[in-house]
PDB file of N, CA and C in Angstrom:
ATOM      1  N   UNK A   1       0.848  -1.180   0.000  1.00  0.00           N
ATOM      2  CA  UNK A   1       0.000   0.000   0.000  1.00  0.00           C
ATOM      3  C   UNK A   1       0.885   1.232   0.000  1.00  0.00           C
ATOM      4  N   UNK A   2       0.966   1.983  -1.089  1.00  0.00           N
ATOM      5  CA  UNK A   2       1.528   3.627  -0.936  1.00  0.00           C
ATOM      6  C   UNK A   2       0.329   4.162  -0.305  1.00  0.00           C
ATOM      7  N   UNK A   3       0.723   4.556   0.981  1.00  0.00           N
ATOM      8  CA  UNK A   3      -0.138   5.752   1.525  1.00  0.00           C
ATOM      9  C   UNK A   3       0.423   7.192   1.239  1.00  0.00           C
ATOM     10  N   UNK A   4      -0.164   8.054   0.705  1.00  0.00           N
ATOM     11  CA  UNK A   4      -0.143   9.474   0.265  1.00  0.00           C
ATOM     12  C   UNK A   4       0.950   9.692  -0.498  1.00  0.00           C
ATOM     13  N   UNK A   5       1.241   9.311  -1.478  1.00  0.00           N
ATOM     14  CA  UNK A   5       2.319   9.321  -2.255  1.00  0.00           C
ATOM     15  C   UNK A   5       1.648  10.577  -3.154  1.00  0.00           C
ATOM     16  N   UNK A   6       1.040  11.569  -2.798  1.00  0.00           N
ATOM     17  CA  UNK A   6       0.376  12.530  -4.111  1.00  0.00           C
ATOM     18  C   UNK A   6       1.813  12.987  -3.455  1.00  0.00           C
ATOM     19  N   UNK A   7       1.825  14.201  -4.565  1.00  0.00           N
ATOM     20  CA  UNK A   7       3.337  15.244  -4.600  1.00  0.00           C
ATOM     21  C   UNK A   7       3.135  15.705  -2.986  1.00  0.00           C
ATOM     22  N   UNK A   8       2.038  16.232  -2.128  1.00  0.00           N
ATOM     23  CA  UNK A   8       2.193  17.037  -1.252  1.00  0.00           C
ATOM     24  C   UNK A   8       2.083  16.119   0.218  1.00  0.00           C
ATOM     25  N   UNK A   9       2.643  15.116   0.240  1.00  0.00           N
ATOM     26  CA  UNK A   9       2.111  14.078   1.420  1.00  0.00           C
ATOM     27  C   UNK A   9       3.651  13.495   1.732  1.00  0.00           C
ATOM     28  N   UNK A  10       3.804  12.106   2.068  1.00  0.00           N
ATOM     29  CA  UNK A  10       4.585  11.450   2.844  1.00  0.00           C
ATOM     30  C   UNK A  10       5.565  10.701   1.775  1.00  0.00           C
ATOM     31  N   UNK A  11       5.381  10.937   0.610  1.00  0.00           N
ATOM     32  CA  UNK A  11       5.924   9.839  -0.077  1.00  0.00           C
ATOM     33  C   UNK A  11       6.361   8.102  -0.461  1.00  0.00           C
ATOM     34  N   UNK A  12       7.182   7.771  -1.090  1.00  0.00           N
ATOM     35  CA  UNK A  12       6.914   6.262  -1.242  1.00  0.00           C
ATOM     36  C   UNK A  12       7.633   5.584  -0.162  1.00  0.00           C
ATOM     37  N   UNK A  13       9.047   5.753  -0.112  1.00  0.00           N
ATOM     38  CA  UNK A  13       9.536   4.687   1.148  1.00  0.00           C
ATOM     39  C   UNK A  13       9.086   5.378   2.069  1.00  0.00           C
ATOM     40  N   UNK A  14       8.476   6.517   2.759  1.00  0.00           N
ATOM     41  CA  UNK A  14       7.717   6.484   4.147  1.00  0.00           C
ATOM     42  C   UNK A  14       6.553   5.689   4.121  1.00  0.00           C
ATOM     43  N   UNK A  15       6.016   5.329   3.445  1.00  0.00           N
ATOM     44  CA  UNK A  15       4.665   5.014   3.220  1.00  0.00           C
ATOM     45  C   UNK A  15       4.651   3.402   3.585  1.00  0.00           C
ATOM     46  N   UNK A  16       6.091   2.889   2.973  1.00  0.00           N
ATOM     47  CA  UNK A  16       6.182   1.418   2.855  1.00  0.00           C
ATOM     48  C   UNK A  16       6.514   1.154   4.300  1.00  0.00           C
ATOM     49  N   UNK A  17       7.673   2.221   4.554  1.00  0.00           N
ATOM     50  CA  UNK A  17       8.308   1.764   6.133  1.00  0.00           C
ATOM     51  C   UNK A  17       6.610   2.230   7.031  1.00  0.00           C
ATOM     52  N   UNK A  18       6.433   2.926   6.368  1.00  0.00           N
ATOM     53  CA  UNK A  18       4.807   2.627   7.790  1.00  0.00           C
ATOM     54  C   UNK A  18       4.124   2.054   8.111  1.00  0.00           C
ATOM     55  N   UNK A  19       3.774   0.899   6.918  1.00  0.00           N
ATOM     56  CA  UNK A  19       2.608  -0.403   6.880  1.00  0.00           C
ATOM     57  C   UNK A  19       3.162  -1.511   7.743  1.00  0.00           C
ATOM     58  N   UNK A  20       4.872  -1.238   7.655  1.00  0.00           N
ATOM     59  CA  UNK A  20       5.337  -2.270   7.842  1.00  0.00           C
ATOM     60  C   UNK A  20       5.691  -2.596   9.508  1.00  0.00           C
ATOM     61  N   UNK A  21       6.091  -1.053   9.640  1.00  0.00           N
ATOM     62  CA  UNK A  21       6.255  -0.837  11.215  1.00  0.00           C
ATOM     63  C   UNK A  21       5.283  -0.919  12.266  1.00  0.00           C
ATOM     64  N   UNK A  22       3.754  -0.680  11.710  1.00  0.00           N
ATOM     65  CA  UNK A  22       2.299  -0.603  12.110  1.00  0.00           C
ATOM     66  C   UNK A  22       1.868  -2.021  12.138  1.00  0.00           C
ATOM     67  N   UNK A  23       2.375  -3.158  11.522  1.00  0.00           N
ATOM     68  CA  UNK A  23       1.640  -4.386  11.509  1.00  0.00           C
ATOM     69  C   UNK A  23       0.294  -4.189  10.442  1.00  0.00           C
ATOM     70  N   UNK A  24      -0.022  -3.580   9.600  1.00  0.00           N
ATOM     71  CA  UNK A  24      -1.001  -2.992   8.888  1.00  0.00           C
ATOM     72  C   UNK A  24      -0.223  -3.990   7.833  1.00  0.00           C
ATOM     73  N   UNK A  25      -1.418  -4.663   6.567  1.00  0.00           N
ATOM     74  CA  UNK A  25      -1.296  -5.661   5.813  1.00  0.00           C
ATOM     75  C   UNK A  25      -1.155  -4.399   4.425  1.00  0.00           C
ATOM     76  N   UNK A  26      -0.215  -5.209   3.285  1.00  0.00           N
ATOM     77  CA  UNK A  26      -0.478  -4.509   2.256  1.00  0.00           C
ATOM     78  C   UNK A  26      -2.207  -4.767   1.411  1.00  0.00           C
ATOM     79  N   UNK A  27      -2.962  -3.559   1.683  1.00  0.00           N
ATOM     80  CA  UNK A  27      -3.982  -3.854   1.544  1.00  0.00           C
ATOM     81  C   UNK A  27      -4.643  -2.479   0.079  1.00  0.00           C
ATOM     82  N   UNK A  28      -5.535  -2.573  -0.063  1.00  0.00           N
ATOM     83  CA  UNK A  28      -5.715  -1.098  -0.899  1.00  0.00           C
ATOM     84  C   UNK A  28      -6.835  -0.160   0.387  1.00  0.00           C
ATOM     85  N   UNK A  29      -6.963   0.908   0.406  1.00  0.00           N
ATOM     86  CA  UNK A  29      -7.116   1.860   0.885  1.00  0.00           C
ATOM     87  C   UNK A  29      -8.747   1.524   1.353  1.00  0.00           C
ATOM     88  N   UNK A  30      -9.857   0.816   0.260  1.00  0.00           N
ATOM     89  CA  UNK A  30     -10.942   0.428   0.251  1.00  0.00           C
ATOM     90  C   UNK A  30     -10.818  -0.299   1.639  1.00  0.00           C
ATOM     91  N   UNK A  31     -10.294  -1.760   1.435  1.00  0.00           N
ATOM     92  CA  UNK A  31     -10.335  -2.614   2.035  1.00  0.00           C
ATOM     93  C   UNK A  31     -10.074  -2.396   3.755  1.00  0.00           C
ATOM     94  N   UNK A  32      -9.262  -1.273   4.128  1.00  0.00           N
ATOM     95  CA  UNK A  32      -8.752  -1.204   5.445  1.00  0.00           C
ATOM     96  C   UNK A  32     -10.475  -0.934   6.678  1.00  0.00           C
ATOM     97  N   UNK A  33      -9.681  -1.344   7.819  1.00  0.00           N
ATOM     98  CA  UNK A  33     -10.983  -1.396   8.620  1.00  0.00           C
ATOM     99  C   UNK A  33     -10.472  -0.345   9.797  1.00  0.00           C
ATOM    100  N   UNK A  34     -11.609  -0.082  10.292  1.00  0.00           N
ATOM    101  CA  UNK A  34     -11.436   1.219  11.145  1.00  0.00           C
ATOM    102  C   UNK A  34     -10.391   1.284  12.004  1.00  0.00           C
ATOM    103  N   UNK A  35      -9.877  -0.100  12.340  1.00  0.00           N
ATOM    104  CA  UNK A  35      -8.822  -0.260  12.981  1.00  0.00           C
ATOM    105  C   UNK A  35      -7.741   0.127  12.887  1.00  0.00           C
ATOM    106  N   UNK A  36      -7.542  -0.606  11.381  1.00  0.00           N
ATOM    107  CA  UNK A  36      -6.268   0.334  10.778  1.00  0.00           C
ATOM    108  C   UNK A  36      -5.743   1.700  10.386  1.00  0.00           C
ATOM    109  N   UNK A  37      -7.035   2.029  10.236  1.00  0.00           N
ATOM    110  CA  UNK A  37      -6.991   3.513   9.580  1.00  0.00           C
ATOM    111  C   UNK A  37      -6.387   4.230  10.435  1.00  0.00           C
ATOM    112  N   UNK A  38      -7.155   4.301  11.719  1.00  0.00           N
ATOM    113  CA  UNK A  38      -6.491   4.885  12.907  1.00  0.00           C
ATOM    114  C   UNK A  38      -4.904   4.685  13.598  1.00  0.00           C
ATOM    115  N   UNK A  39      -4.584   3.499  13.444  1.00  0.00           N
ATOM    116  CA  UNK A  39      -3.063   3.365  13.427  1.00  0.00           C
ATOM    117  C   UNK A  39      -2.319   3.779  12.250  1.00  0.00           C
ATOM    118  N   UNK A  40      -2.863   3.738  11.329  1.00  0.00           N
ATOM    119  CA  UNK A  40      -2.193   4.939  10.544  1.00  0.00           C
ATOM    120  C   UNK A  40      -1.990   6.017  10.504  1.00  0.00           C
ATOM    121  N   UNK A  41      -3.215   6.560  10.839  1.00  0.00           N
ATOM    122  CA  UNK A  41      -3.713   8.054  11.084  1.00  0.00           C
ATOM    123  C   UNK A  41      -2.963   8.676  11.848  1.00  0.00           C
ATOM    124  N   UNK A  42      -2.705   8.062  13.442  1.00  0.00           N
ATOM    125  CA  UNK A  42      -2.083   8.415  14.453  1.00  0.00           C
ATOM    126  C   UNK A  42      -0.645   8.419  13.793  1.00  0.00           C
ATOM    127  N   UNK A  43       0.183   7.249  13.162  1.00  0.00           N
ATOM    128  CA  UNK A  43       1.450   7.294  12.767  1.00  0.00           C
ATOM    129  C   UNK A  43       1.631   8.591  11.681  1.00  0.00           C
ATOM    130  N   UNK A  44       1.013   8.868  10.823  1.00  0.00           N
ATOM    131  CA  UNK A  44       0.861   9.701  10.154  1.00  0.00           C
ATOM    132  C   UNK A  44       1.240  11.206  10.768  1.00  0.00           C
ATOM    133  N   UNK A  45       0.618  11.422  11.725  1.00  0.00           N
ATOM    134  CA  UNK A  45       0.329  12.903  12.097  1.00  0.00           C
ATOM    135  C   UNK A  45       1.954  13.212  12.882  1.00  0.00           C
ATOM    136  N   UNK A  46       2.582  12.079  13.207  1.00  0.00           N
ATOM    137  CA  UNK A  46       4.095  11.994  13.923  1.00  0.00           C
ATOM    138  C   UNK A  46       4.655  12.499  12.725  1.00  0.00           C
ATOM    139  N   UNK A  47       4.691  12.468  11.690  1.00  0.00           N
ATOM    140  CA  UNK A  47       5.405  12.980  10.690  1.00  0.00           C
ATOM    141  C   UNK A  47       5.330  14.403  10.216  1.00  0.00           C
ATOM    142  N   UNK A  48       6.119  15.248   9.637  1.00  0.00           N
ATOM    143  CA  UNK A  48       6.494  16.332   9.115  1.00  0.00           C
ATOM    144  C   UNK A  48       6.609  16.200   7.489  1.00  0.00           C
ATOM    145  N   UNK A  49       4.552  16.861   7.315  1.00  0.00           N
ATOM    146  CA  UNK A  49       4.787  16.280   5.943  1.00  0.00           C
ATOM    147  C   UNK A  49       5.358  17.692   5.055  1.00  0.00           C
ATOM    148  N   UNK A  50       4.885  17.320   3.605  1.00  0.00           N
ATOM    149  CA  UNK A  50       5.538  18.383   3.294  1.00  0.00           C
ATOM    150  C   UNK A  50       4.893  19.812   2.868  1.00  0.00           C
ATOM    151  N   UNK A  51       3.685  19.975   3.285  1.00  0.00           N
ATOM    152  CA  UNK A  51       3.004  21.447   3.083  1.00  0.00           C
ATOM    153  C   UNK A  51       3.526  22.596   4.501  1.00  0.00           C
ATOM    154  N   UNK A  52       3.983  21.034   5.533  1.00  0.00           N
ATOM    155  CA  UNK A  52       4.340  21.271   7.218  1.00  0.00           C
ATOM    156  C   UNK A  52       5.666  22.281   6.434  1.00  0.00           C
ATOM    157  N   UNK A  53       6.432  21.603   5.676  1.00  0.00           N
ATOM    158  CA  UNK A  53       7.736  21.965   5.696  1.00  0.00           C
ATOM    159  C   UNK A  53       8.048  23.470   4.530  1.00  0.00           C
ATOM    160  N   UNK A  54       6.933  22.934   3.691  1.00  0.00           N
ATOM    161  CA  UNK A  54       6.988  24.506   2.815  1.00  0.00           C
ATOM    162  C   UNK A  54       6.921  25.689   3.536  1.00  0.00           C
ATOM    163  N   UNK A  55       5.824  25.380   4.438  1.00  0.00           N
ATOM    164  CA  UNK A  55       5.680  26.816   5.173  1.00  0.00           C
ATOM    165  C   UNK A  55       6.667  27.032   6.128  1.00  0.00           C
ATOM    166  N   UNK A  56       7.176  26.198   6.856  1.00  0.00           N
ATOM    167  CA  UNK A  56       8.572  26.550   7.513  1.00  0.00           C
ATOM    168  C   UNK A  56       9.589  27.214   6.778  1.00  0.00           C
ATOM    169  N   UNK A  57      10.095  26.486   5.583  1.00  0.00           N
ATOM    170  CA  UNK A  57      11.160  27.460   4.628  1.00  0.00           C
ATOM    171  C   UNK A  57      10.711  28.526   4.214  1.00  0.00           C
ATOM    172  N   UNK A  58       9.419  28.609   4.021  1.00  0.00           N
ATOM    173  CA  UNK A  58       8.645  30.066   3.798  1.00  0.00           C
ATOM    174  C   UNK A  58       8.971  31.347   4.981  1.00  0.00           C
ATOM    175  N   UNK A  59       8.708  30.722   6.125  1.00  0.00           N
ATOM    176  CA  UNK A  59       8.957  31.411   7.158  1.00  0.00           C
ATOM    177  C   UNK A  59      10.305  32.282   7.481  1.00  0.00           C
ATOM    178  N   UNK A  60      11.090  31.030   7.401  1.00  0.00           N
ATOM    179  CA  UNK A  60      12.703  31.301   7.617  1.00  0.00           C
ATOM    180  C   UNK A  60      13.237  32.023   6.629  1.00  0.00           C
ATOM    181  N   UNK A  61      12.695  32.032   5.195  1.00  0.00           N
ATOM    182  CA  UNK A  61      13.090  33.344   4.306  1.00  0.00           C
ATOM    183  C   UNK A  61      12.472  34.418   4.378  1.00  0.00           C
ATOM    184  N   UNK A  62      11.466  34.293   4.864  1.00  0.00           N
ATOM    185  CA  UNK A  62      10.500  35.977   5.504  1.00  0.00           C
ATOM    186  C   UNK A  62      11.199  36.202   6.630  1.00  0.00           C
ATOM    187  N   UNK A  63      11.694  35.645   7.863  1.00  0.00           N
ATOM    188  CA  UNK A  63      12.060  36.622   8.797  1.00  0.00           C
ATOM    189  C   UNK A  63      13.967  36.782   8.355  1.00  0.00           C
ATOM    190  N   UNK A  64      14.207  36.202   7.176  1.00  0.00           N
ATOM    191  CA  UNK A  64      16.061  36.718   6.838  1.00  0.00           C
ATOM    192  C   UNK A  64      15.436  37.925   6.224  1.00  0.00           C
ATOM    193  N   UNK A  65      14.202  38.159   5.180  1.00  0.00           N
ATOM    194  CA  UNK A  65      13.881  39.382   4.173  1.00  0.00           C
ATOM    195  C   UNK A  65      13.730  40.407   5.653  1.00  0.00           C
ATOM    196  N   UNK A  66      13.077  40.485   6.543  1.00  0.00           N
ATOM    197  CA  UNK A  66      12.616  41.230   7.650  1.00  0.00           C
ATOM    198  C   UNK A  66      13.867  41.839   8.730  1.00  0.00           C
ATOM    199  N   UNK A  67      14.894  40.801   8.681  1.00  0.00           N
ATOM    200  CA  UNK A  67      15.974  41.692   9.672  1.00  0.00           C
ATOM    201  C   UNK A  67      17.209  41.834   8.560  1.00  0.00           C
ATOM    202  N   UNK A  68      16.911  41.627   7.530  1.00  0.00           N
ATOM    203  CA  UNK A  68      17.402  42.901   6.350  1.00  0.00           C
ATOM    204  C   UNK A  68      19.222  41.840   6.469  1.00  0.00           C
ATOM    205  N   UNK A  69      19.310  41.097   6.587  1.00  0.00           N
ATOM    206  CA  UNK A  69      20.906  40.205   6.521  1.00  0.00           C
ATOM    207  C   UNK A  69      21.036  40.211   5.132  1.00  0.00           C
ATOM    208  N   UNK A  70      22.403  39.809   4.593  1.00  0.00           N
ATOM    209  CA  UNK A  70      22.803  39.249   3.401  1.00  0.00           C
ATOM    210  C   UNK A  70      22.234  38.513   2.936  1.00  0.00           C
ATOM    211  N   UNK A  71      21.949  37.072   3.294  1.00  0.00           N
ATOM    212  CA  UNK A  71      20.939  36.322   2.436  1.00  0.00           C
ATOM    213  C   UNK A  71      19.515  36.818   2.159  1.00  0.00           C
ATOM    214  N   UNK A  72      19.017  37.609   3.417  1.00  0.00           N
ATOM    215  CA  UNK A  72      17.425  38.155   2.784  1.00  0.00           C
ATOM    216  C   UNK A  72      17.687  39.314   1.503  1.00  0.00           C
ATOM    217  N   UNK A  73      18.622  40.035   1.884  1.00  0.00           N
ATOM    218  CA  UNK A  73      18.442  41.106   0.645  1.00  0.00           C
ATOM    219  C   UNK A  73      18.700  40.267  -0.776  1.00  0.00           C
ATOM    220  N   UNK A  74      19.564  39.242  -0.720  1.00  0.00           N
ATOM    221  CA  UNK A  74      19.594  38.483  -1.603  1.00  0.00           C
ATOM    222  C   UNK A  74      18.493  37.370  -2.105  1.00  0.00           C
ATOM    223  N   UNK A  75      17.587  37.248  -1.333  1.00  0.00           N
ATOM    224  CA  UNK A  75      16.278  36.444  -2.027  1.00  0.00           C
ATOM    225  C   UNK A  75      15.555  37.501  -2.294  1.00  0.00           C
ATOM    226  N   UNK A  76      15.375  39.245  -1.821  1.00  0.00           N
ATOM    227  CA  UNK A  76      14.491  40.345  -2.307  1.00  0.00           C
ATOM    228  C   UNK A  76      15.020  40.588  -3.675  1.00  0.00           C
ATOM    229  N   UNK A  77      16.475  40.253  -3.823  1.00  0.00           N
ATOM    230  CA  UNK A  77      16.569  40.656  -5.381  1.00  0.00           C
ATOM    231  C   UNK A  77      16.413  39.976  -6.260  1.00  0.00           C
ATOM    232  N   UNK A  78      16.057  38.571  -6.007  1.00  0.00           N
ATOM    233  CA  UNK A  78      16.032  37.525  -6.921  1.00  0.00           C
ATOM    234  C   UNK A  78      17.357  37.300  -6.692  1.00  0.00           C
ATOM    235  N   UNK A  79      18.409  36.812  -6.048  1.00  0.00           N
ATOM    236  CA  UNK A  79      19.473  36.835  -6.801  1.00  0.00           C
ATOM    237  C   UNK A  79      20.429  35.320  -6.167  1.00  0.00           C
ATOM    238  N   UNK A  80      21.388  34.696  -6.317  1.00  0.00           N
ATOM    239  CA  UNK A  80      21.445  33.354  -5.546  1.00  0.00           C
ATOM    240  C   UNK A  80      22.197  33.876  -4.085  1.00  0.00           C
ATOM    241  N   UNK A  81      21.944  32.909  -3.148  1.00  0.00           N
ATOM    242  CA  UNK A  81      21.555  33.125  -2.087  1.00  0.00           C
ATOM    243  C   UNK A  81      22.939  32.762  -1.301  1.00  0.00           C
ATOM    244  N   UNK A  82      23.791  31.655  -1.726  1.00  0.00           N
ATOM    245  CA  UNK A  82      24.865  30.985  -1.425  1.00  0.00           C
ATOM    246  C   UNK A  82      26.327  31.013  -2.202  1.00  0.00           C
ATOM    247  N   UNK A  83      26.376  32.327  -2.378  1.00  0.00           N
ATOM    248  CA  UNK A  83      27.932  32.906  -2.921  1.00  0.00           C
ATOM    249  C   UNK A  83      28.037  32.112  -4.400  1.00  0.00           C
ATOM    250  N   UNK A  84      27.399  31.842  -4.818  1.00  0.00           N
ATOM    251  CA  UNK A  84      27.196  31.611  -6.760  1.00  0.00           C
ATOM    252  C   UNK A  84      27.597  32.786  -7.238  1.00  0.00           C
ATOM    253  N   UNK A  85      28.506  32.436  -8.282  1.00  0.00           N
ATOM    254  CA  UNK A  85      28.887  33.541  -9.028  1.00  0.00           C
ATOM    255  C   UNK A  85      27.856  33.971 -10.175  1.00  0.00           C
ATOM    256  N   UNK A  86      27.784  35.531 -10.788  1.00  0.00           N
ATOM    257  CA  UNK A  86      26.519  36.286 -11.037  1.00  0.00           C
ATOM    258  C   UNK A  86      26.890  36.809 -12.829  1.00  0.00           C
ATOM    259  N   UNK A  87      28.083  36.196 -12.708  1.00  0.00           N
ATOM    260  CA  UNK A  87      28.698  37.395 -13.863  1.00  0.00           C
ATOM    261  C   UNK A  87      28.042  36.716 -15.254  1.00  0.00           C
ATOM    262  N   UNK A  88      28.231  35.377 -15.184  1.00  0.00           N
ATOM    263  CA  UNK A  88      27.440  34.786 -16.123  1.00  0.00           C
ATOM    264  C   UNK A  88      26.623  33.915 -16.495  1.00  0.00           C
ATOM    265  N   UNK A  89      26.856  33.040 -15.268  1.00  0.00           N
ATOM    266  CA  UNK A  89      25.667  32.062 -14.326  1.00  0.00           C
ATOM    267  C   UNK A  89      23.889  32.876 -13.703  1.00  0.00           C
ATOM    268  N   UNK A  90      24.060  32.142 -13.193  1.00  0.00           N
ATOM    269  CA  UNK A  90      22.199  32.060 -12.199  1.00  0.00           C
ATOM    270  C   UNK A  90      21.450  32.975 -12.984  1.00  0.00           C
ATOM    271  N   UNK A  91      21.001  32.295 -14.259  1.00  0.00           N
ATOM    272  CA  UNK A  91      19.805  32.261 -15.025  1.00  0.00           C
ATOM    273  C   UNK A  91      18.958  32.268 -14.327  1.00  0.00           C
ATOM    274  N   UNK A  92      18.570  30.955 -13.844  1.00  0.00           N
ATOM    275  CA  UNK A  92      17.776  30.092 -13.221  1.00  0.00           C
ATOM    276  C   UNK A  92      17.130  31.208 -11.995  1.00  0.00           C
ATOM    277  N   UNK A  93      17.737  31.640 -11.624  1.00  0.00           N
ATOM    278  CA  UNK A  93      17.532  32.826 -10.082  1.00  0.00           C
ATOM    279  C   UNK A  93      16.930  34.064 -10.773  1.00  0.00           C
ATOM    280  N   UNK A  94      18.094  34.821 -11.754  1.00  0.00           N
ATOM    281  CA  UNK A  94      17.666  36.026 -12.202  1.00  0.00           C
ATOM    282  C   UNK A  94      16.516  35.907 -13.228  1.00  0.00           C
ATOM    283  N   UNK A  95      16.052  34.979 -13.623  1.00  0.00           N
ATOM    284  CA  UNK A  95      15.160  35.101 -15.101  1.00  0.00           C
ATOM    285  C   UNK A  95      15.934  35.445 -16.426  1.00  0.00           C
ATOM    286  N   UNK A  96      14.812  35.307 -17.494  1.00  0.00           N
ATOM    287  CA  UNK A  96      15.391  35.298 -19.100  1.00  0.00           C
ATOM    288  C   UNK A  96      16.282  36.254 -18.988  1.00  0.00           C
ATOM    289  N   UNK A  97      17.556  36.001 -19.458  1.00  0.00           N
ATOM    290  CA  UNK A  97      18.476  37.476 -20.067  1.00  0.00           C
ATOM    291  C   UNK A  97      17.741  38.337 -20.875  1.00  0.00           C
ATOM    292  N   UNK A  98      18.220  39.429 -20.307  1.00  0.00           N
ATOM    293  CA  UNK A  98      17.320  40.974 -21.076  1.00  0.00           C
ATOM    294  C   UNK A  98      19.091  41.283 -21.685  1.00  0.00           C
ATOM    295  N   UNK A  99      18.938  41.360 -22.891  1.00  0.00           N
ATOM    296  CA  UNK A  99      19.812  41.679 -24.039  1.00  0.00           C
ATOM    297  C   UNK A  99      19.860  43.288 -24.057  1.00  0.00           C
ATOM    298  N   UNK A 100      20.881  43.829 -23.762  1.00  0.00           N
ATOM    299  CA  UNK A 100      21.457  45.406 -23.838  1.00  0.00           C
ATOM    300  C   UNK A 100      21.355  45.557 -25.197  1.00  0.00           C
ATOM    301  N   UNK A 101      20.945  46.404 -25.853  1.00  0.00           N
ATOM    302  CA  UNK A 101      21.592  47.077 -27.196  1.00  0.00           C
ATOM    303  C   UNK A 101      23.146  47.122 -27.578  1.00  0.00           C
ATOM    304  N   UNK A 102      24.028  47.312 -28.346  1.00  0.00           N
ATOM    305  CA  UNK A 102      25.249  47.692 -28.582  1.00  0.00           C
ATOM    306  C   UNK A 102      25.502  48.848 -29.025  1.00  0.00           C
ATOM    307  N   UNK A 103      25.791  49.577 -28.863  1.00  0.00           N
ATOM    308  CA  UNK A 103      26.343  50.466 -29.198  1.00  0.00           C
ATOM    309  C   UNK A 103      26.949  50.553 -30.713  1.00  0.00           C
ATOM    310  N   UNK A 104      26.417  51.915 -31.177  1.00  0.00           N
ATOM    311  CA  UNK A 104      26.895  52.002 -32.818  1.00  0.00           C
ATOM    312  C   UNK A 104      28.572  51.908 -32.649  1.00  0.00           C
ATOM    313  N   UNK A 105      29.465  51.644 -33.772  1.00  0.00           N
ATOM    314  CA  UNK A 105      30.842  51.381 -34.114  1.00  0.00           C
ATOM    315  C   UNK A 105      30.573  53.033 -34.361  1.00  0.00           C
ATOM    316  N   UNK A 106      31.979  53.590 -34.062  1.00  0.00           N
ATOM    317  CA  UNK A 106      32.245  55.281 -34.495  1.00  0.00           C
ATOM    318  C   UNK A 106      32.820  54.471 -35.737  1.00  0.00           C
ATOM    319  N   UNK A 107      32.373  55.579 -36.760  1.00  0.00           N
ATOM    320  CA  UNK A 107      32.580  55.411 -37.904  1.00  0.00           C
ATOM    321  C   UNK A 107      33.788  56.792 -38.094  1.00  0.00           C
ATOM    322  N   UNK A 108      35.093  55.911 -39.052  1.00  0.00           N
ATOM    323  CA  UNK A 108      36.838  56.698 -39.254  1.00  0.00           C
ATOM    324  C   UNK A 108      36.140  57.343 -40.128  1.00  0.00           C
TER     325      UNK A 108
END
């Protein structure tokens, strides 16, 4: 049985190590009886899933943006966060290159 394997839940080897640690049969989700559910349920809620954990990293980059440090001013600018060099790298951070014009050649 994968329990909550959607993108925002517990994933696959937690799921397996839980049936297994619970005494809970590989069963499909239909089939389980109130019994089980609840020993799941309870094992379940011991965990730190991952909507738990988005909003934590959410947090911890709002209060670096709030007491104004090096890394917050550096996630306010978009810009990488962990001493990556800028000169021609972190696309990925800054967005599409915006292309400067060139300058006309002086004509002899």
């Amino acid at each position: 049985m994968q329990l909550g394997v959607a993108p925002k839940c517990l994933g696959a080897d937690r799921s397996n190590n839980l049936h297994e640690c619970r005494g809970v049969e590989n069963k499909k989700t239909y089939e389980l009886n109130e019994e089980e559910i609840n020993k799941l349920r309870s094992e379940v809620e011991k965990y730190t899933t991952e909507a738990d954990l988005r909003r934590v990293v959410a947090q911890n980059i709002k209060r670096l943006k709030d007491i104004g440090c090096y890394r917050g001013r550096r996630h306010i600018m978009g810009l990488p966060v962990r001493g990556q060099r800028t000169k021609t790298n972190a696309r990925t951070r800054k967005g599409k290159a915006k292309t400067v014009a060139n300058k006309k050649k002086a004509v002899k």
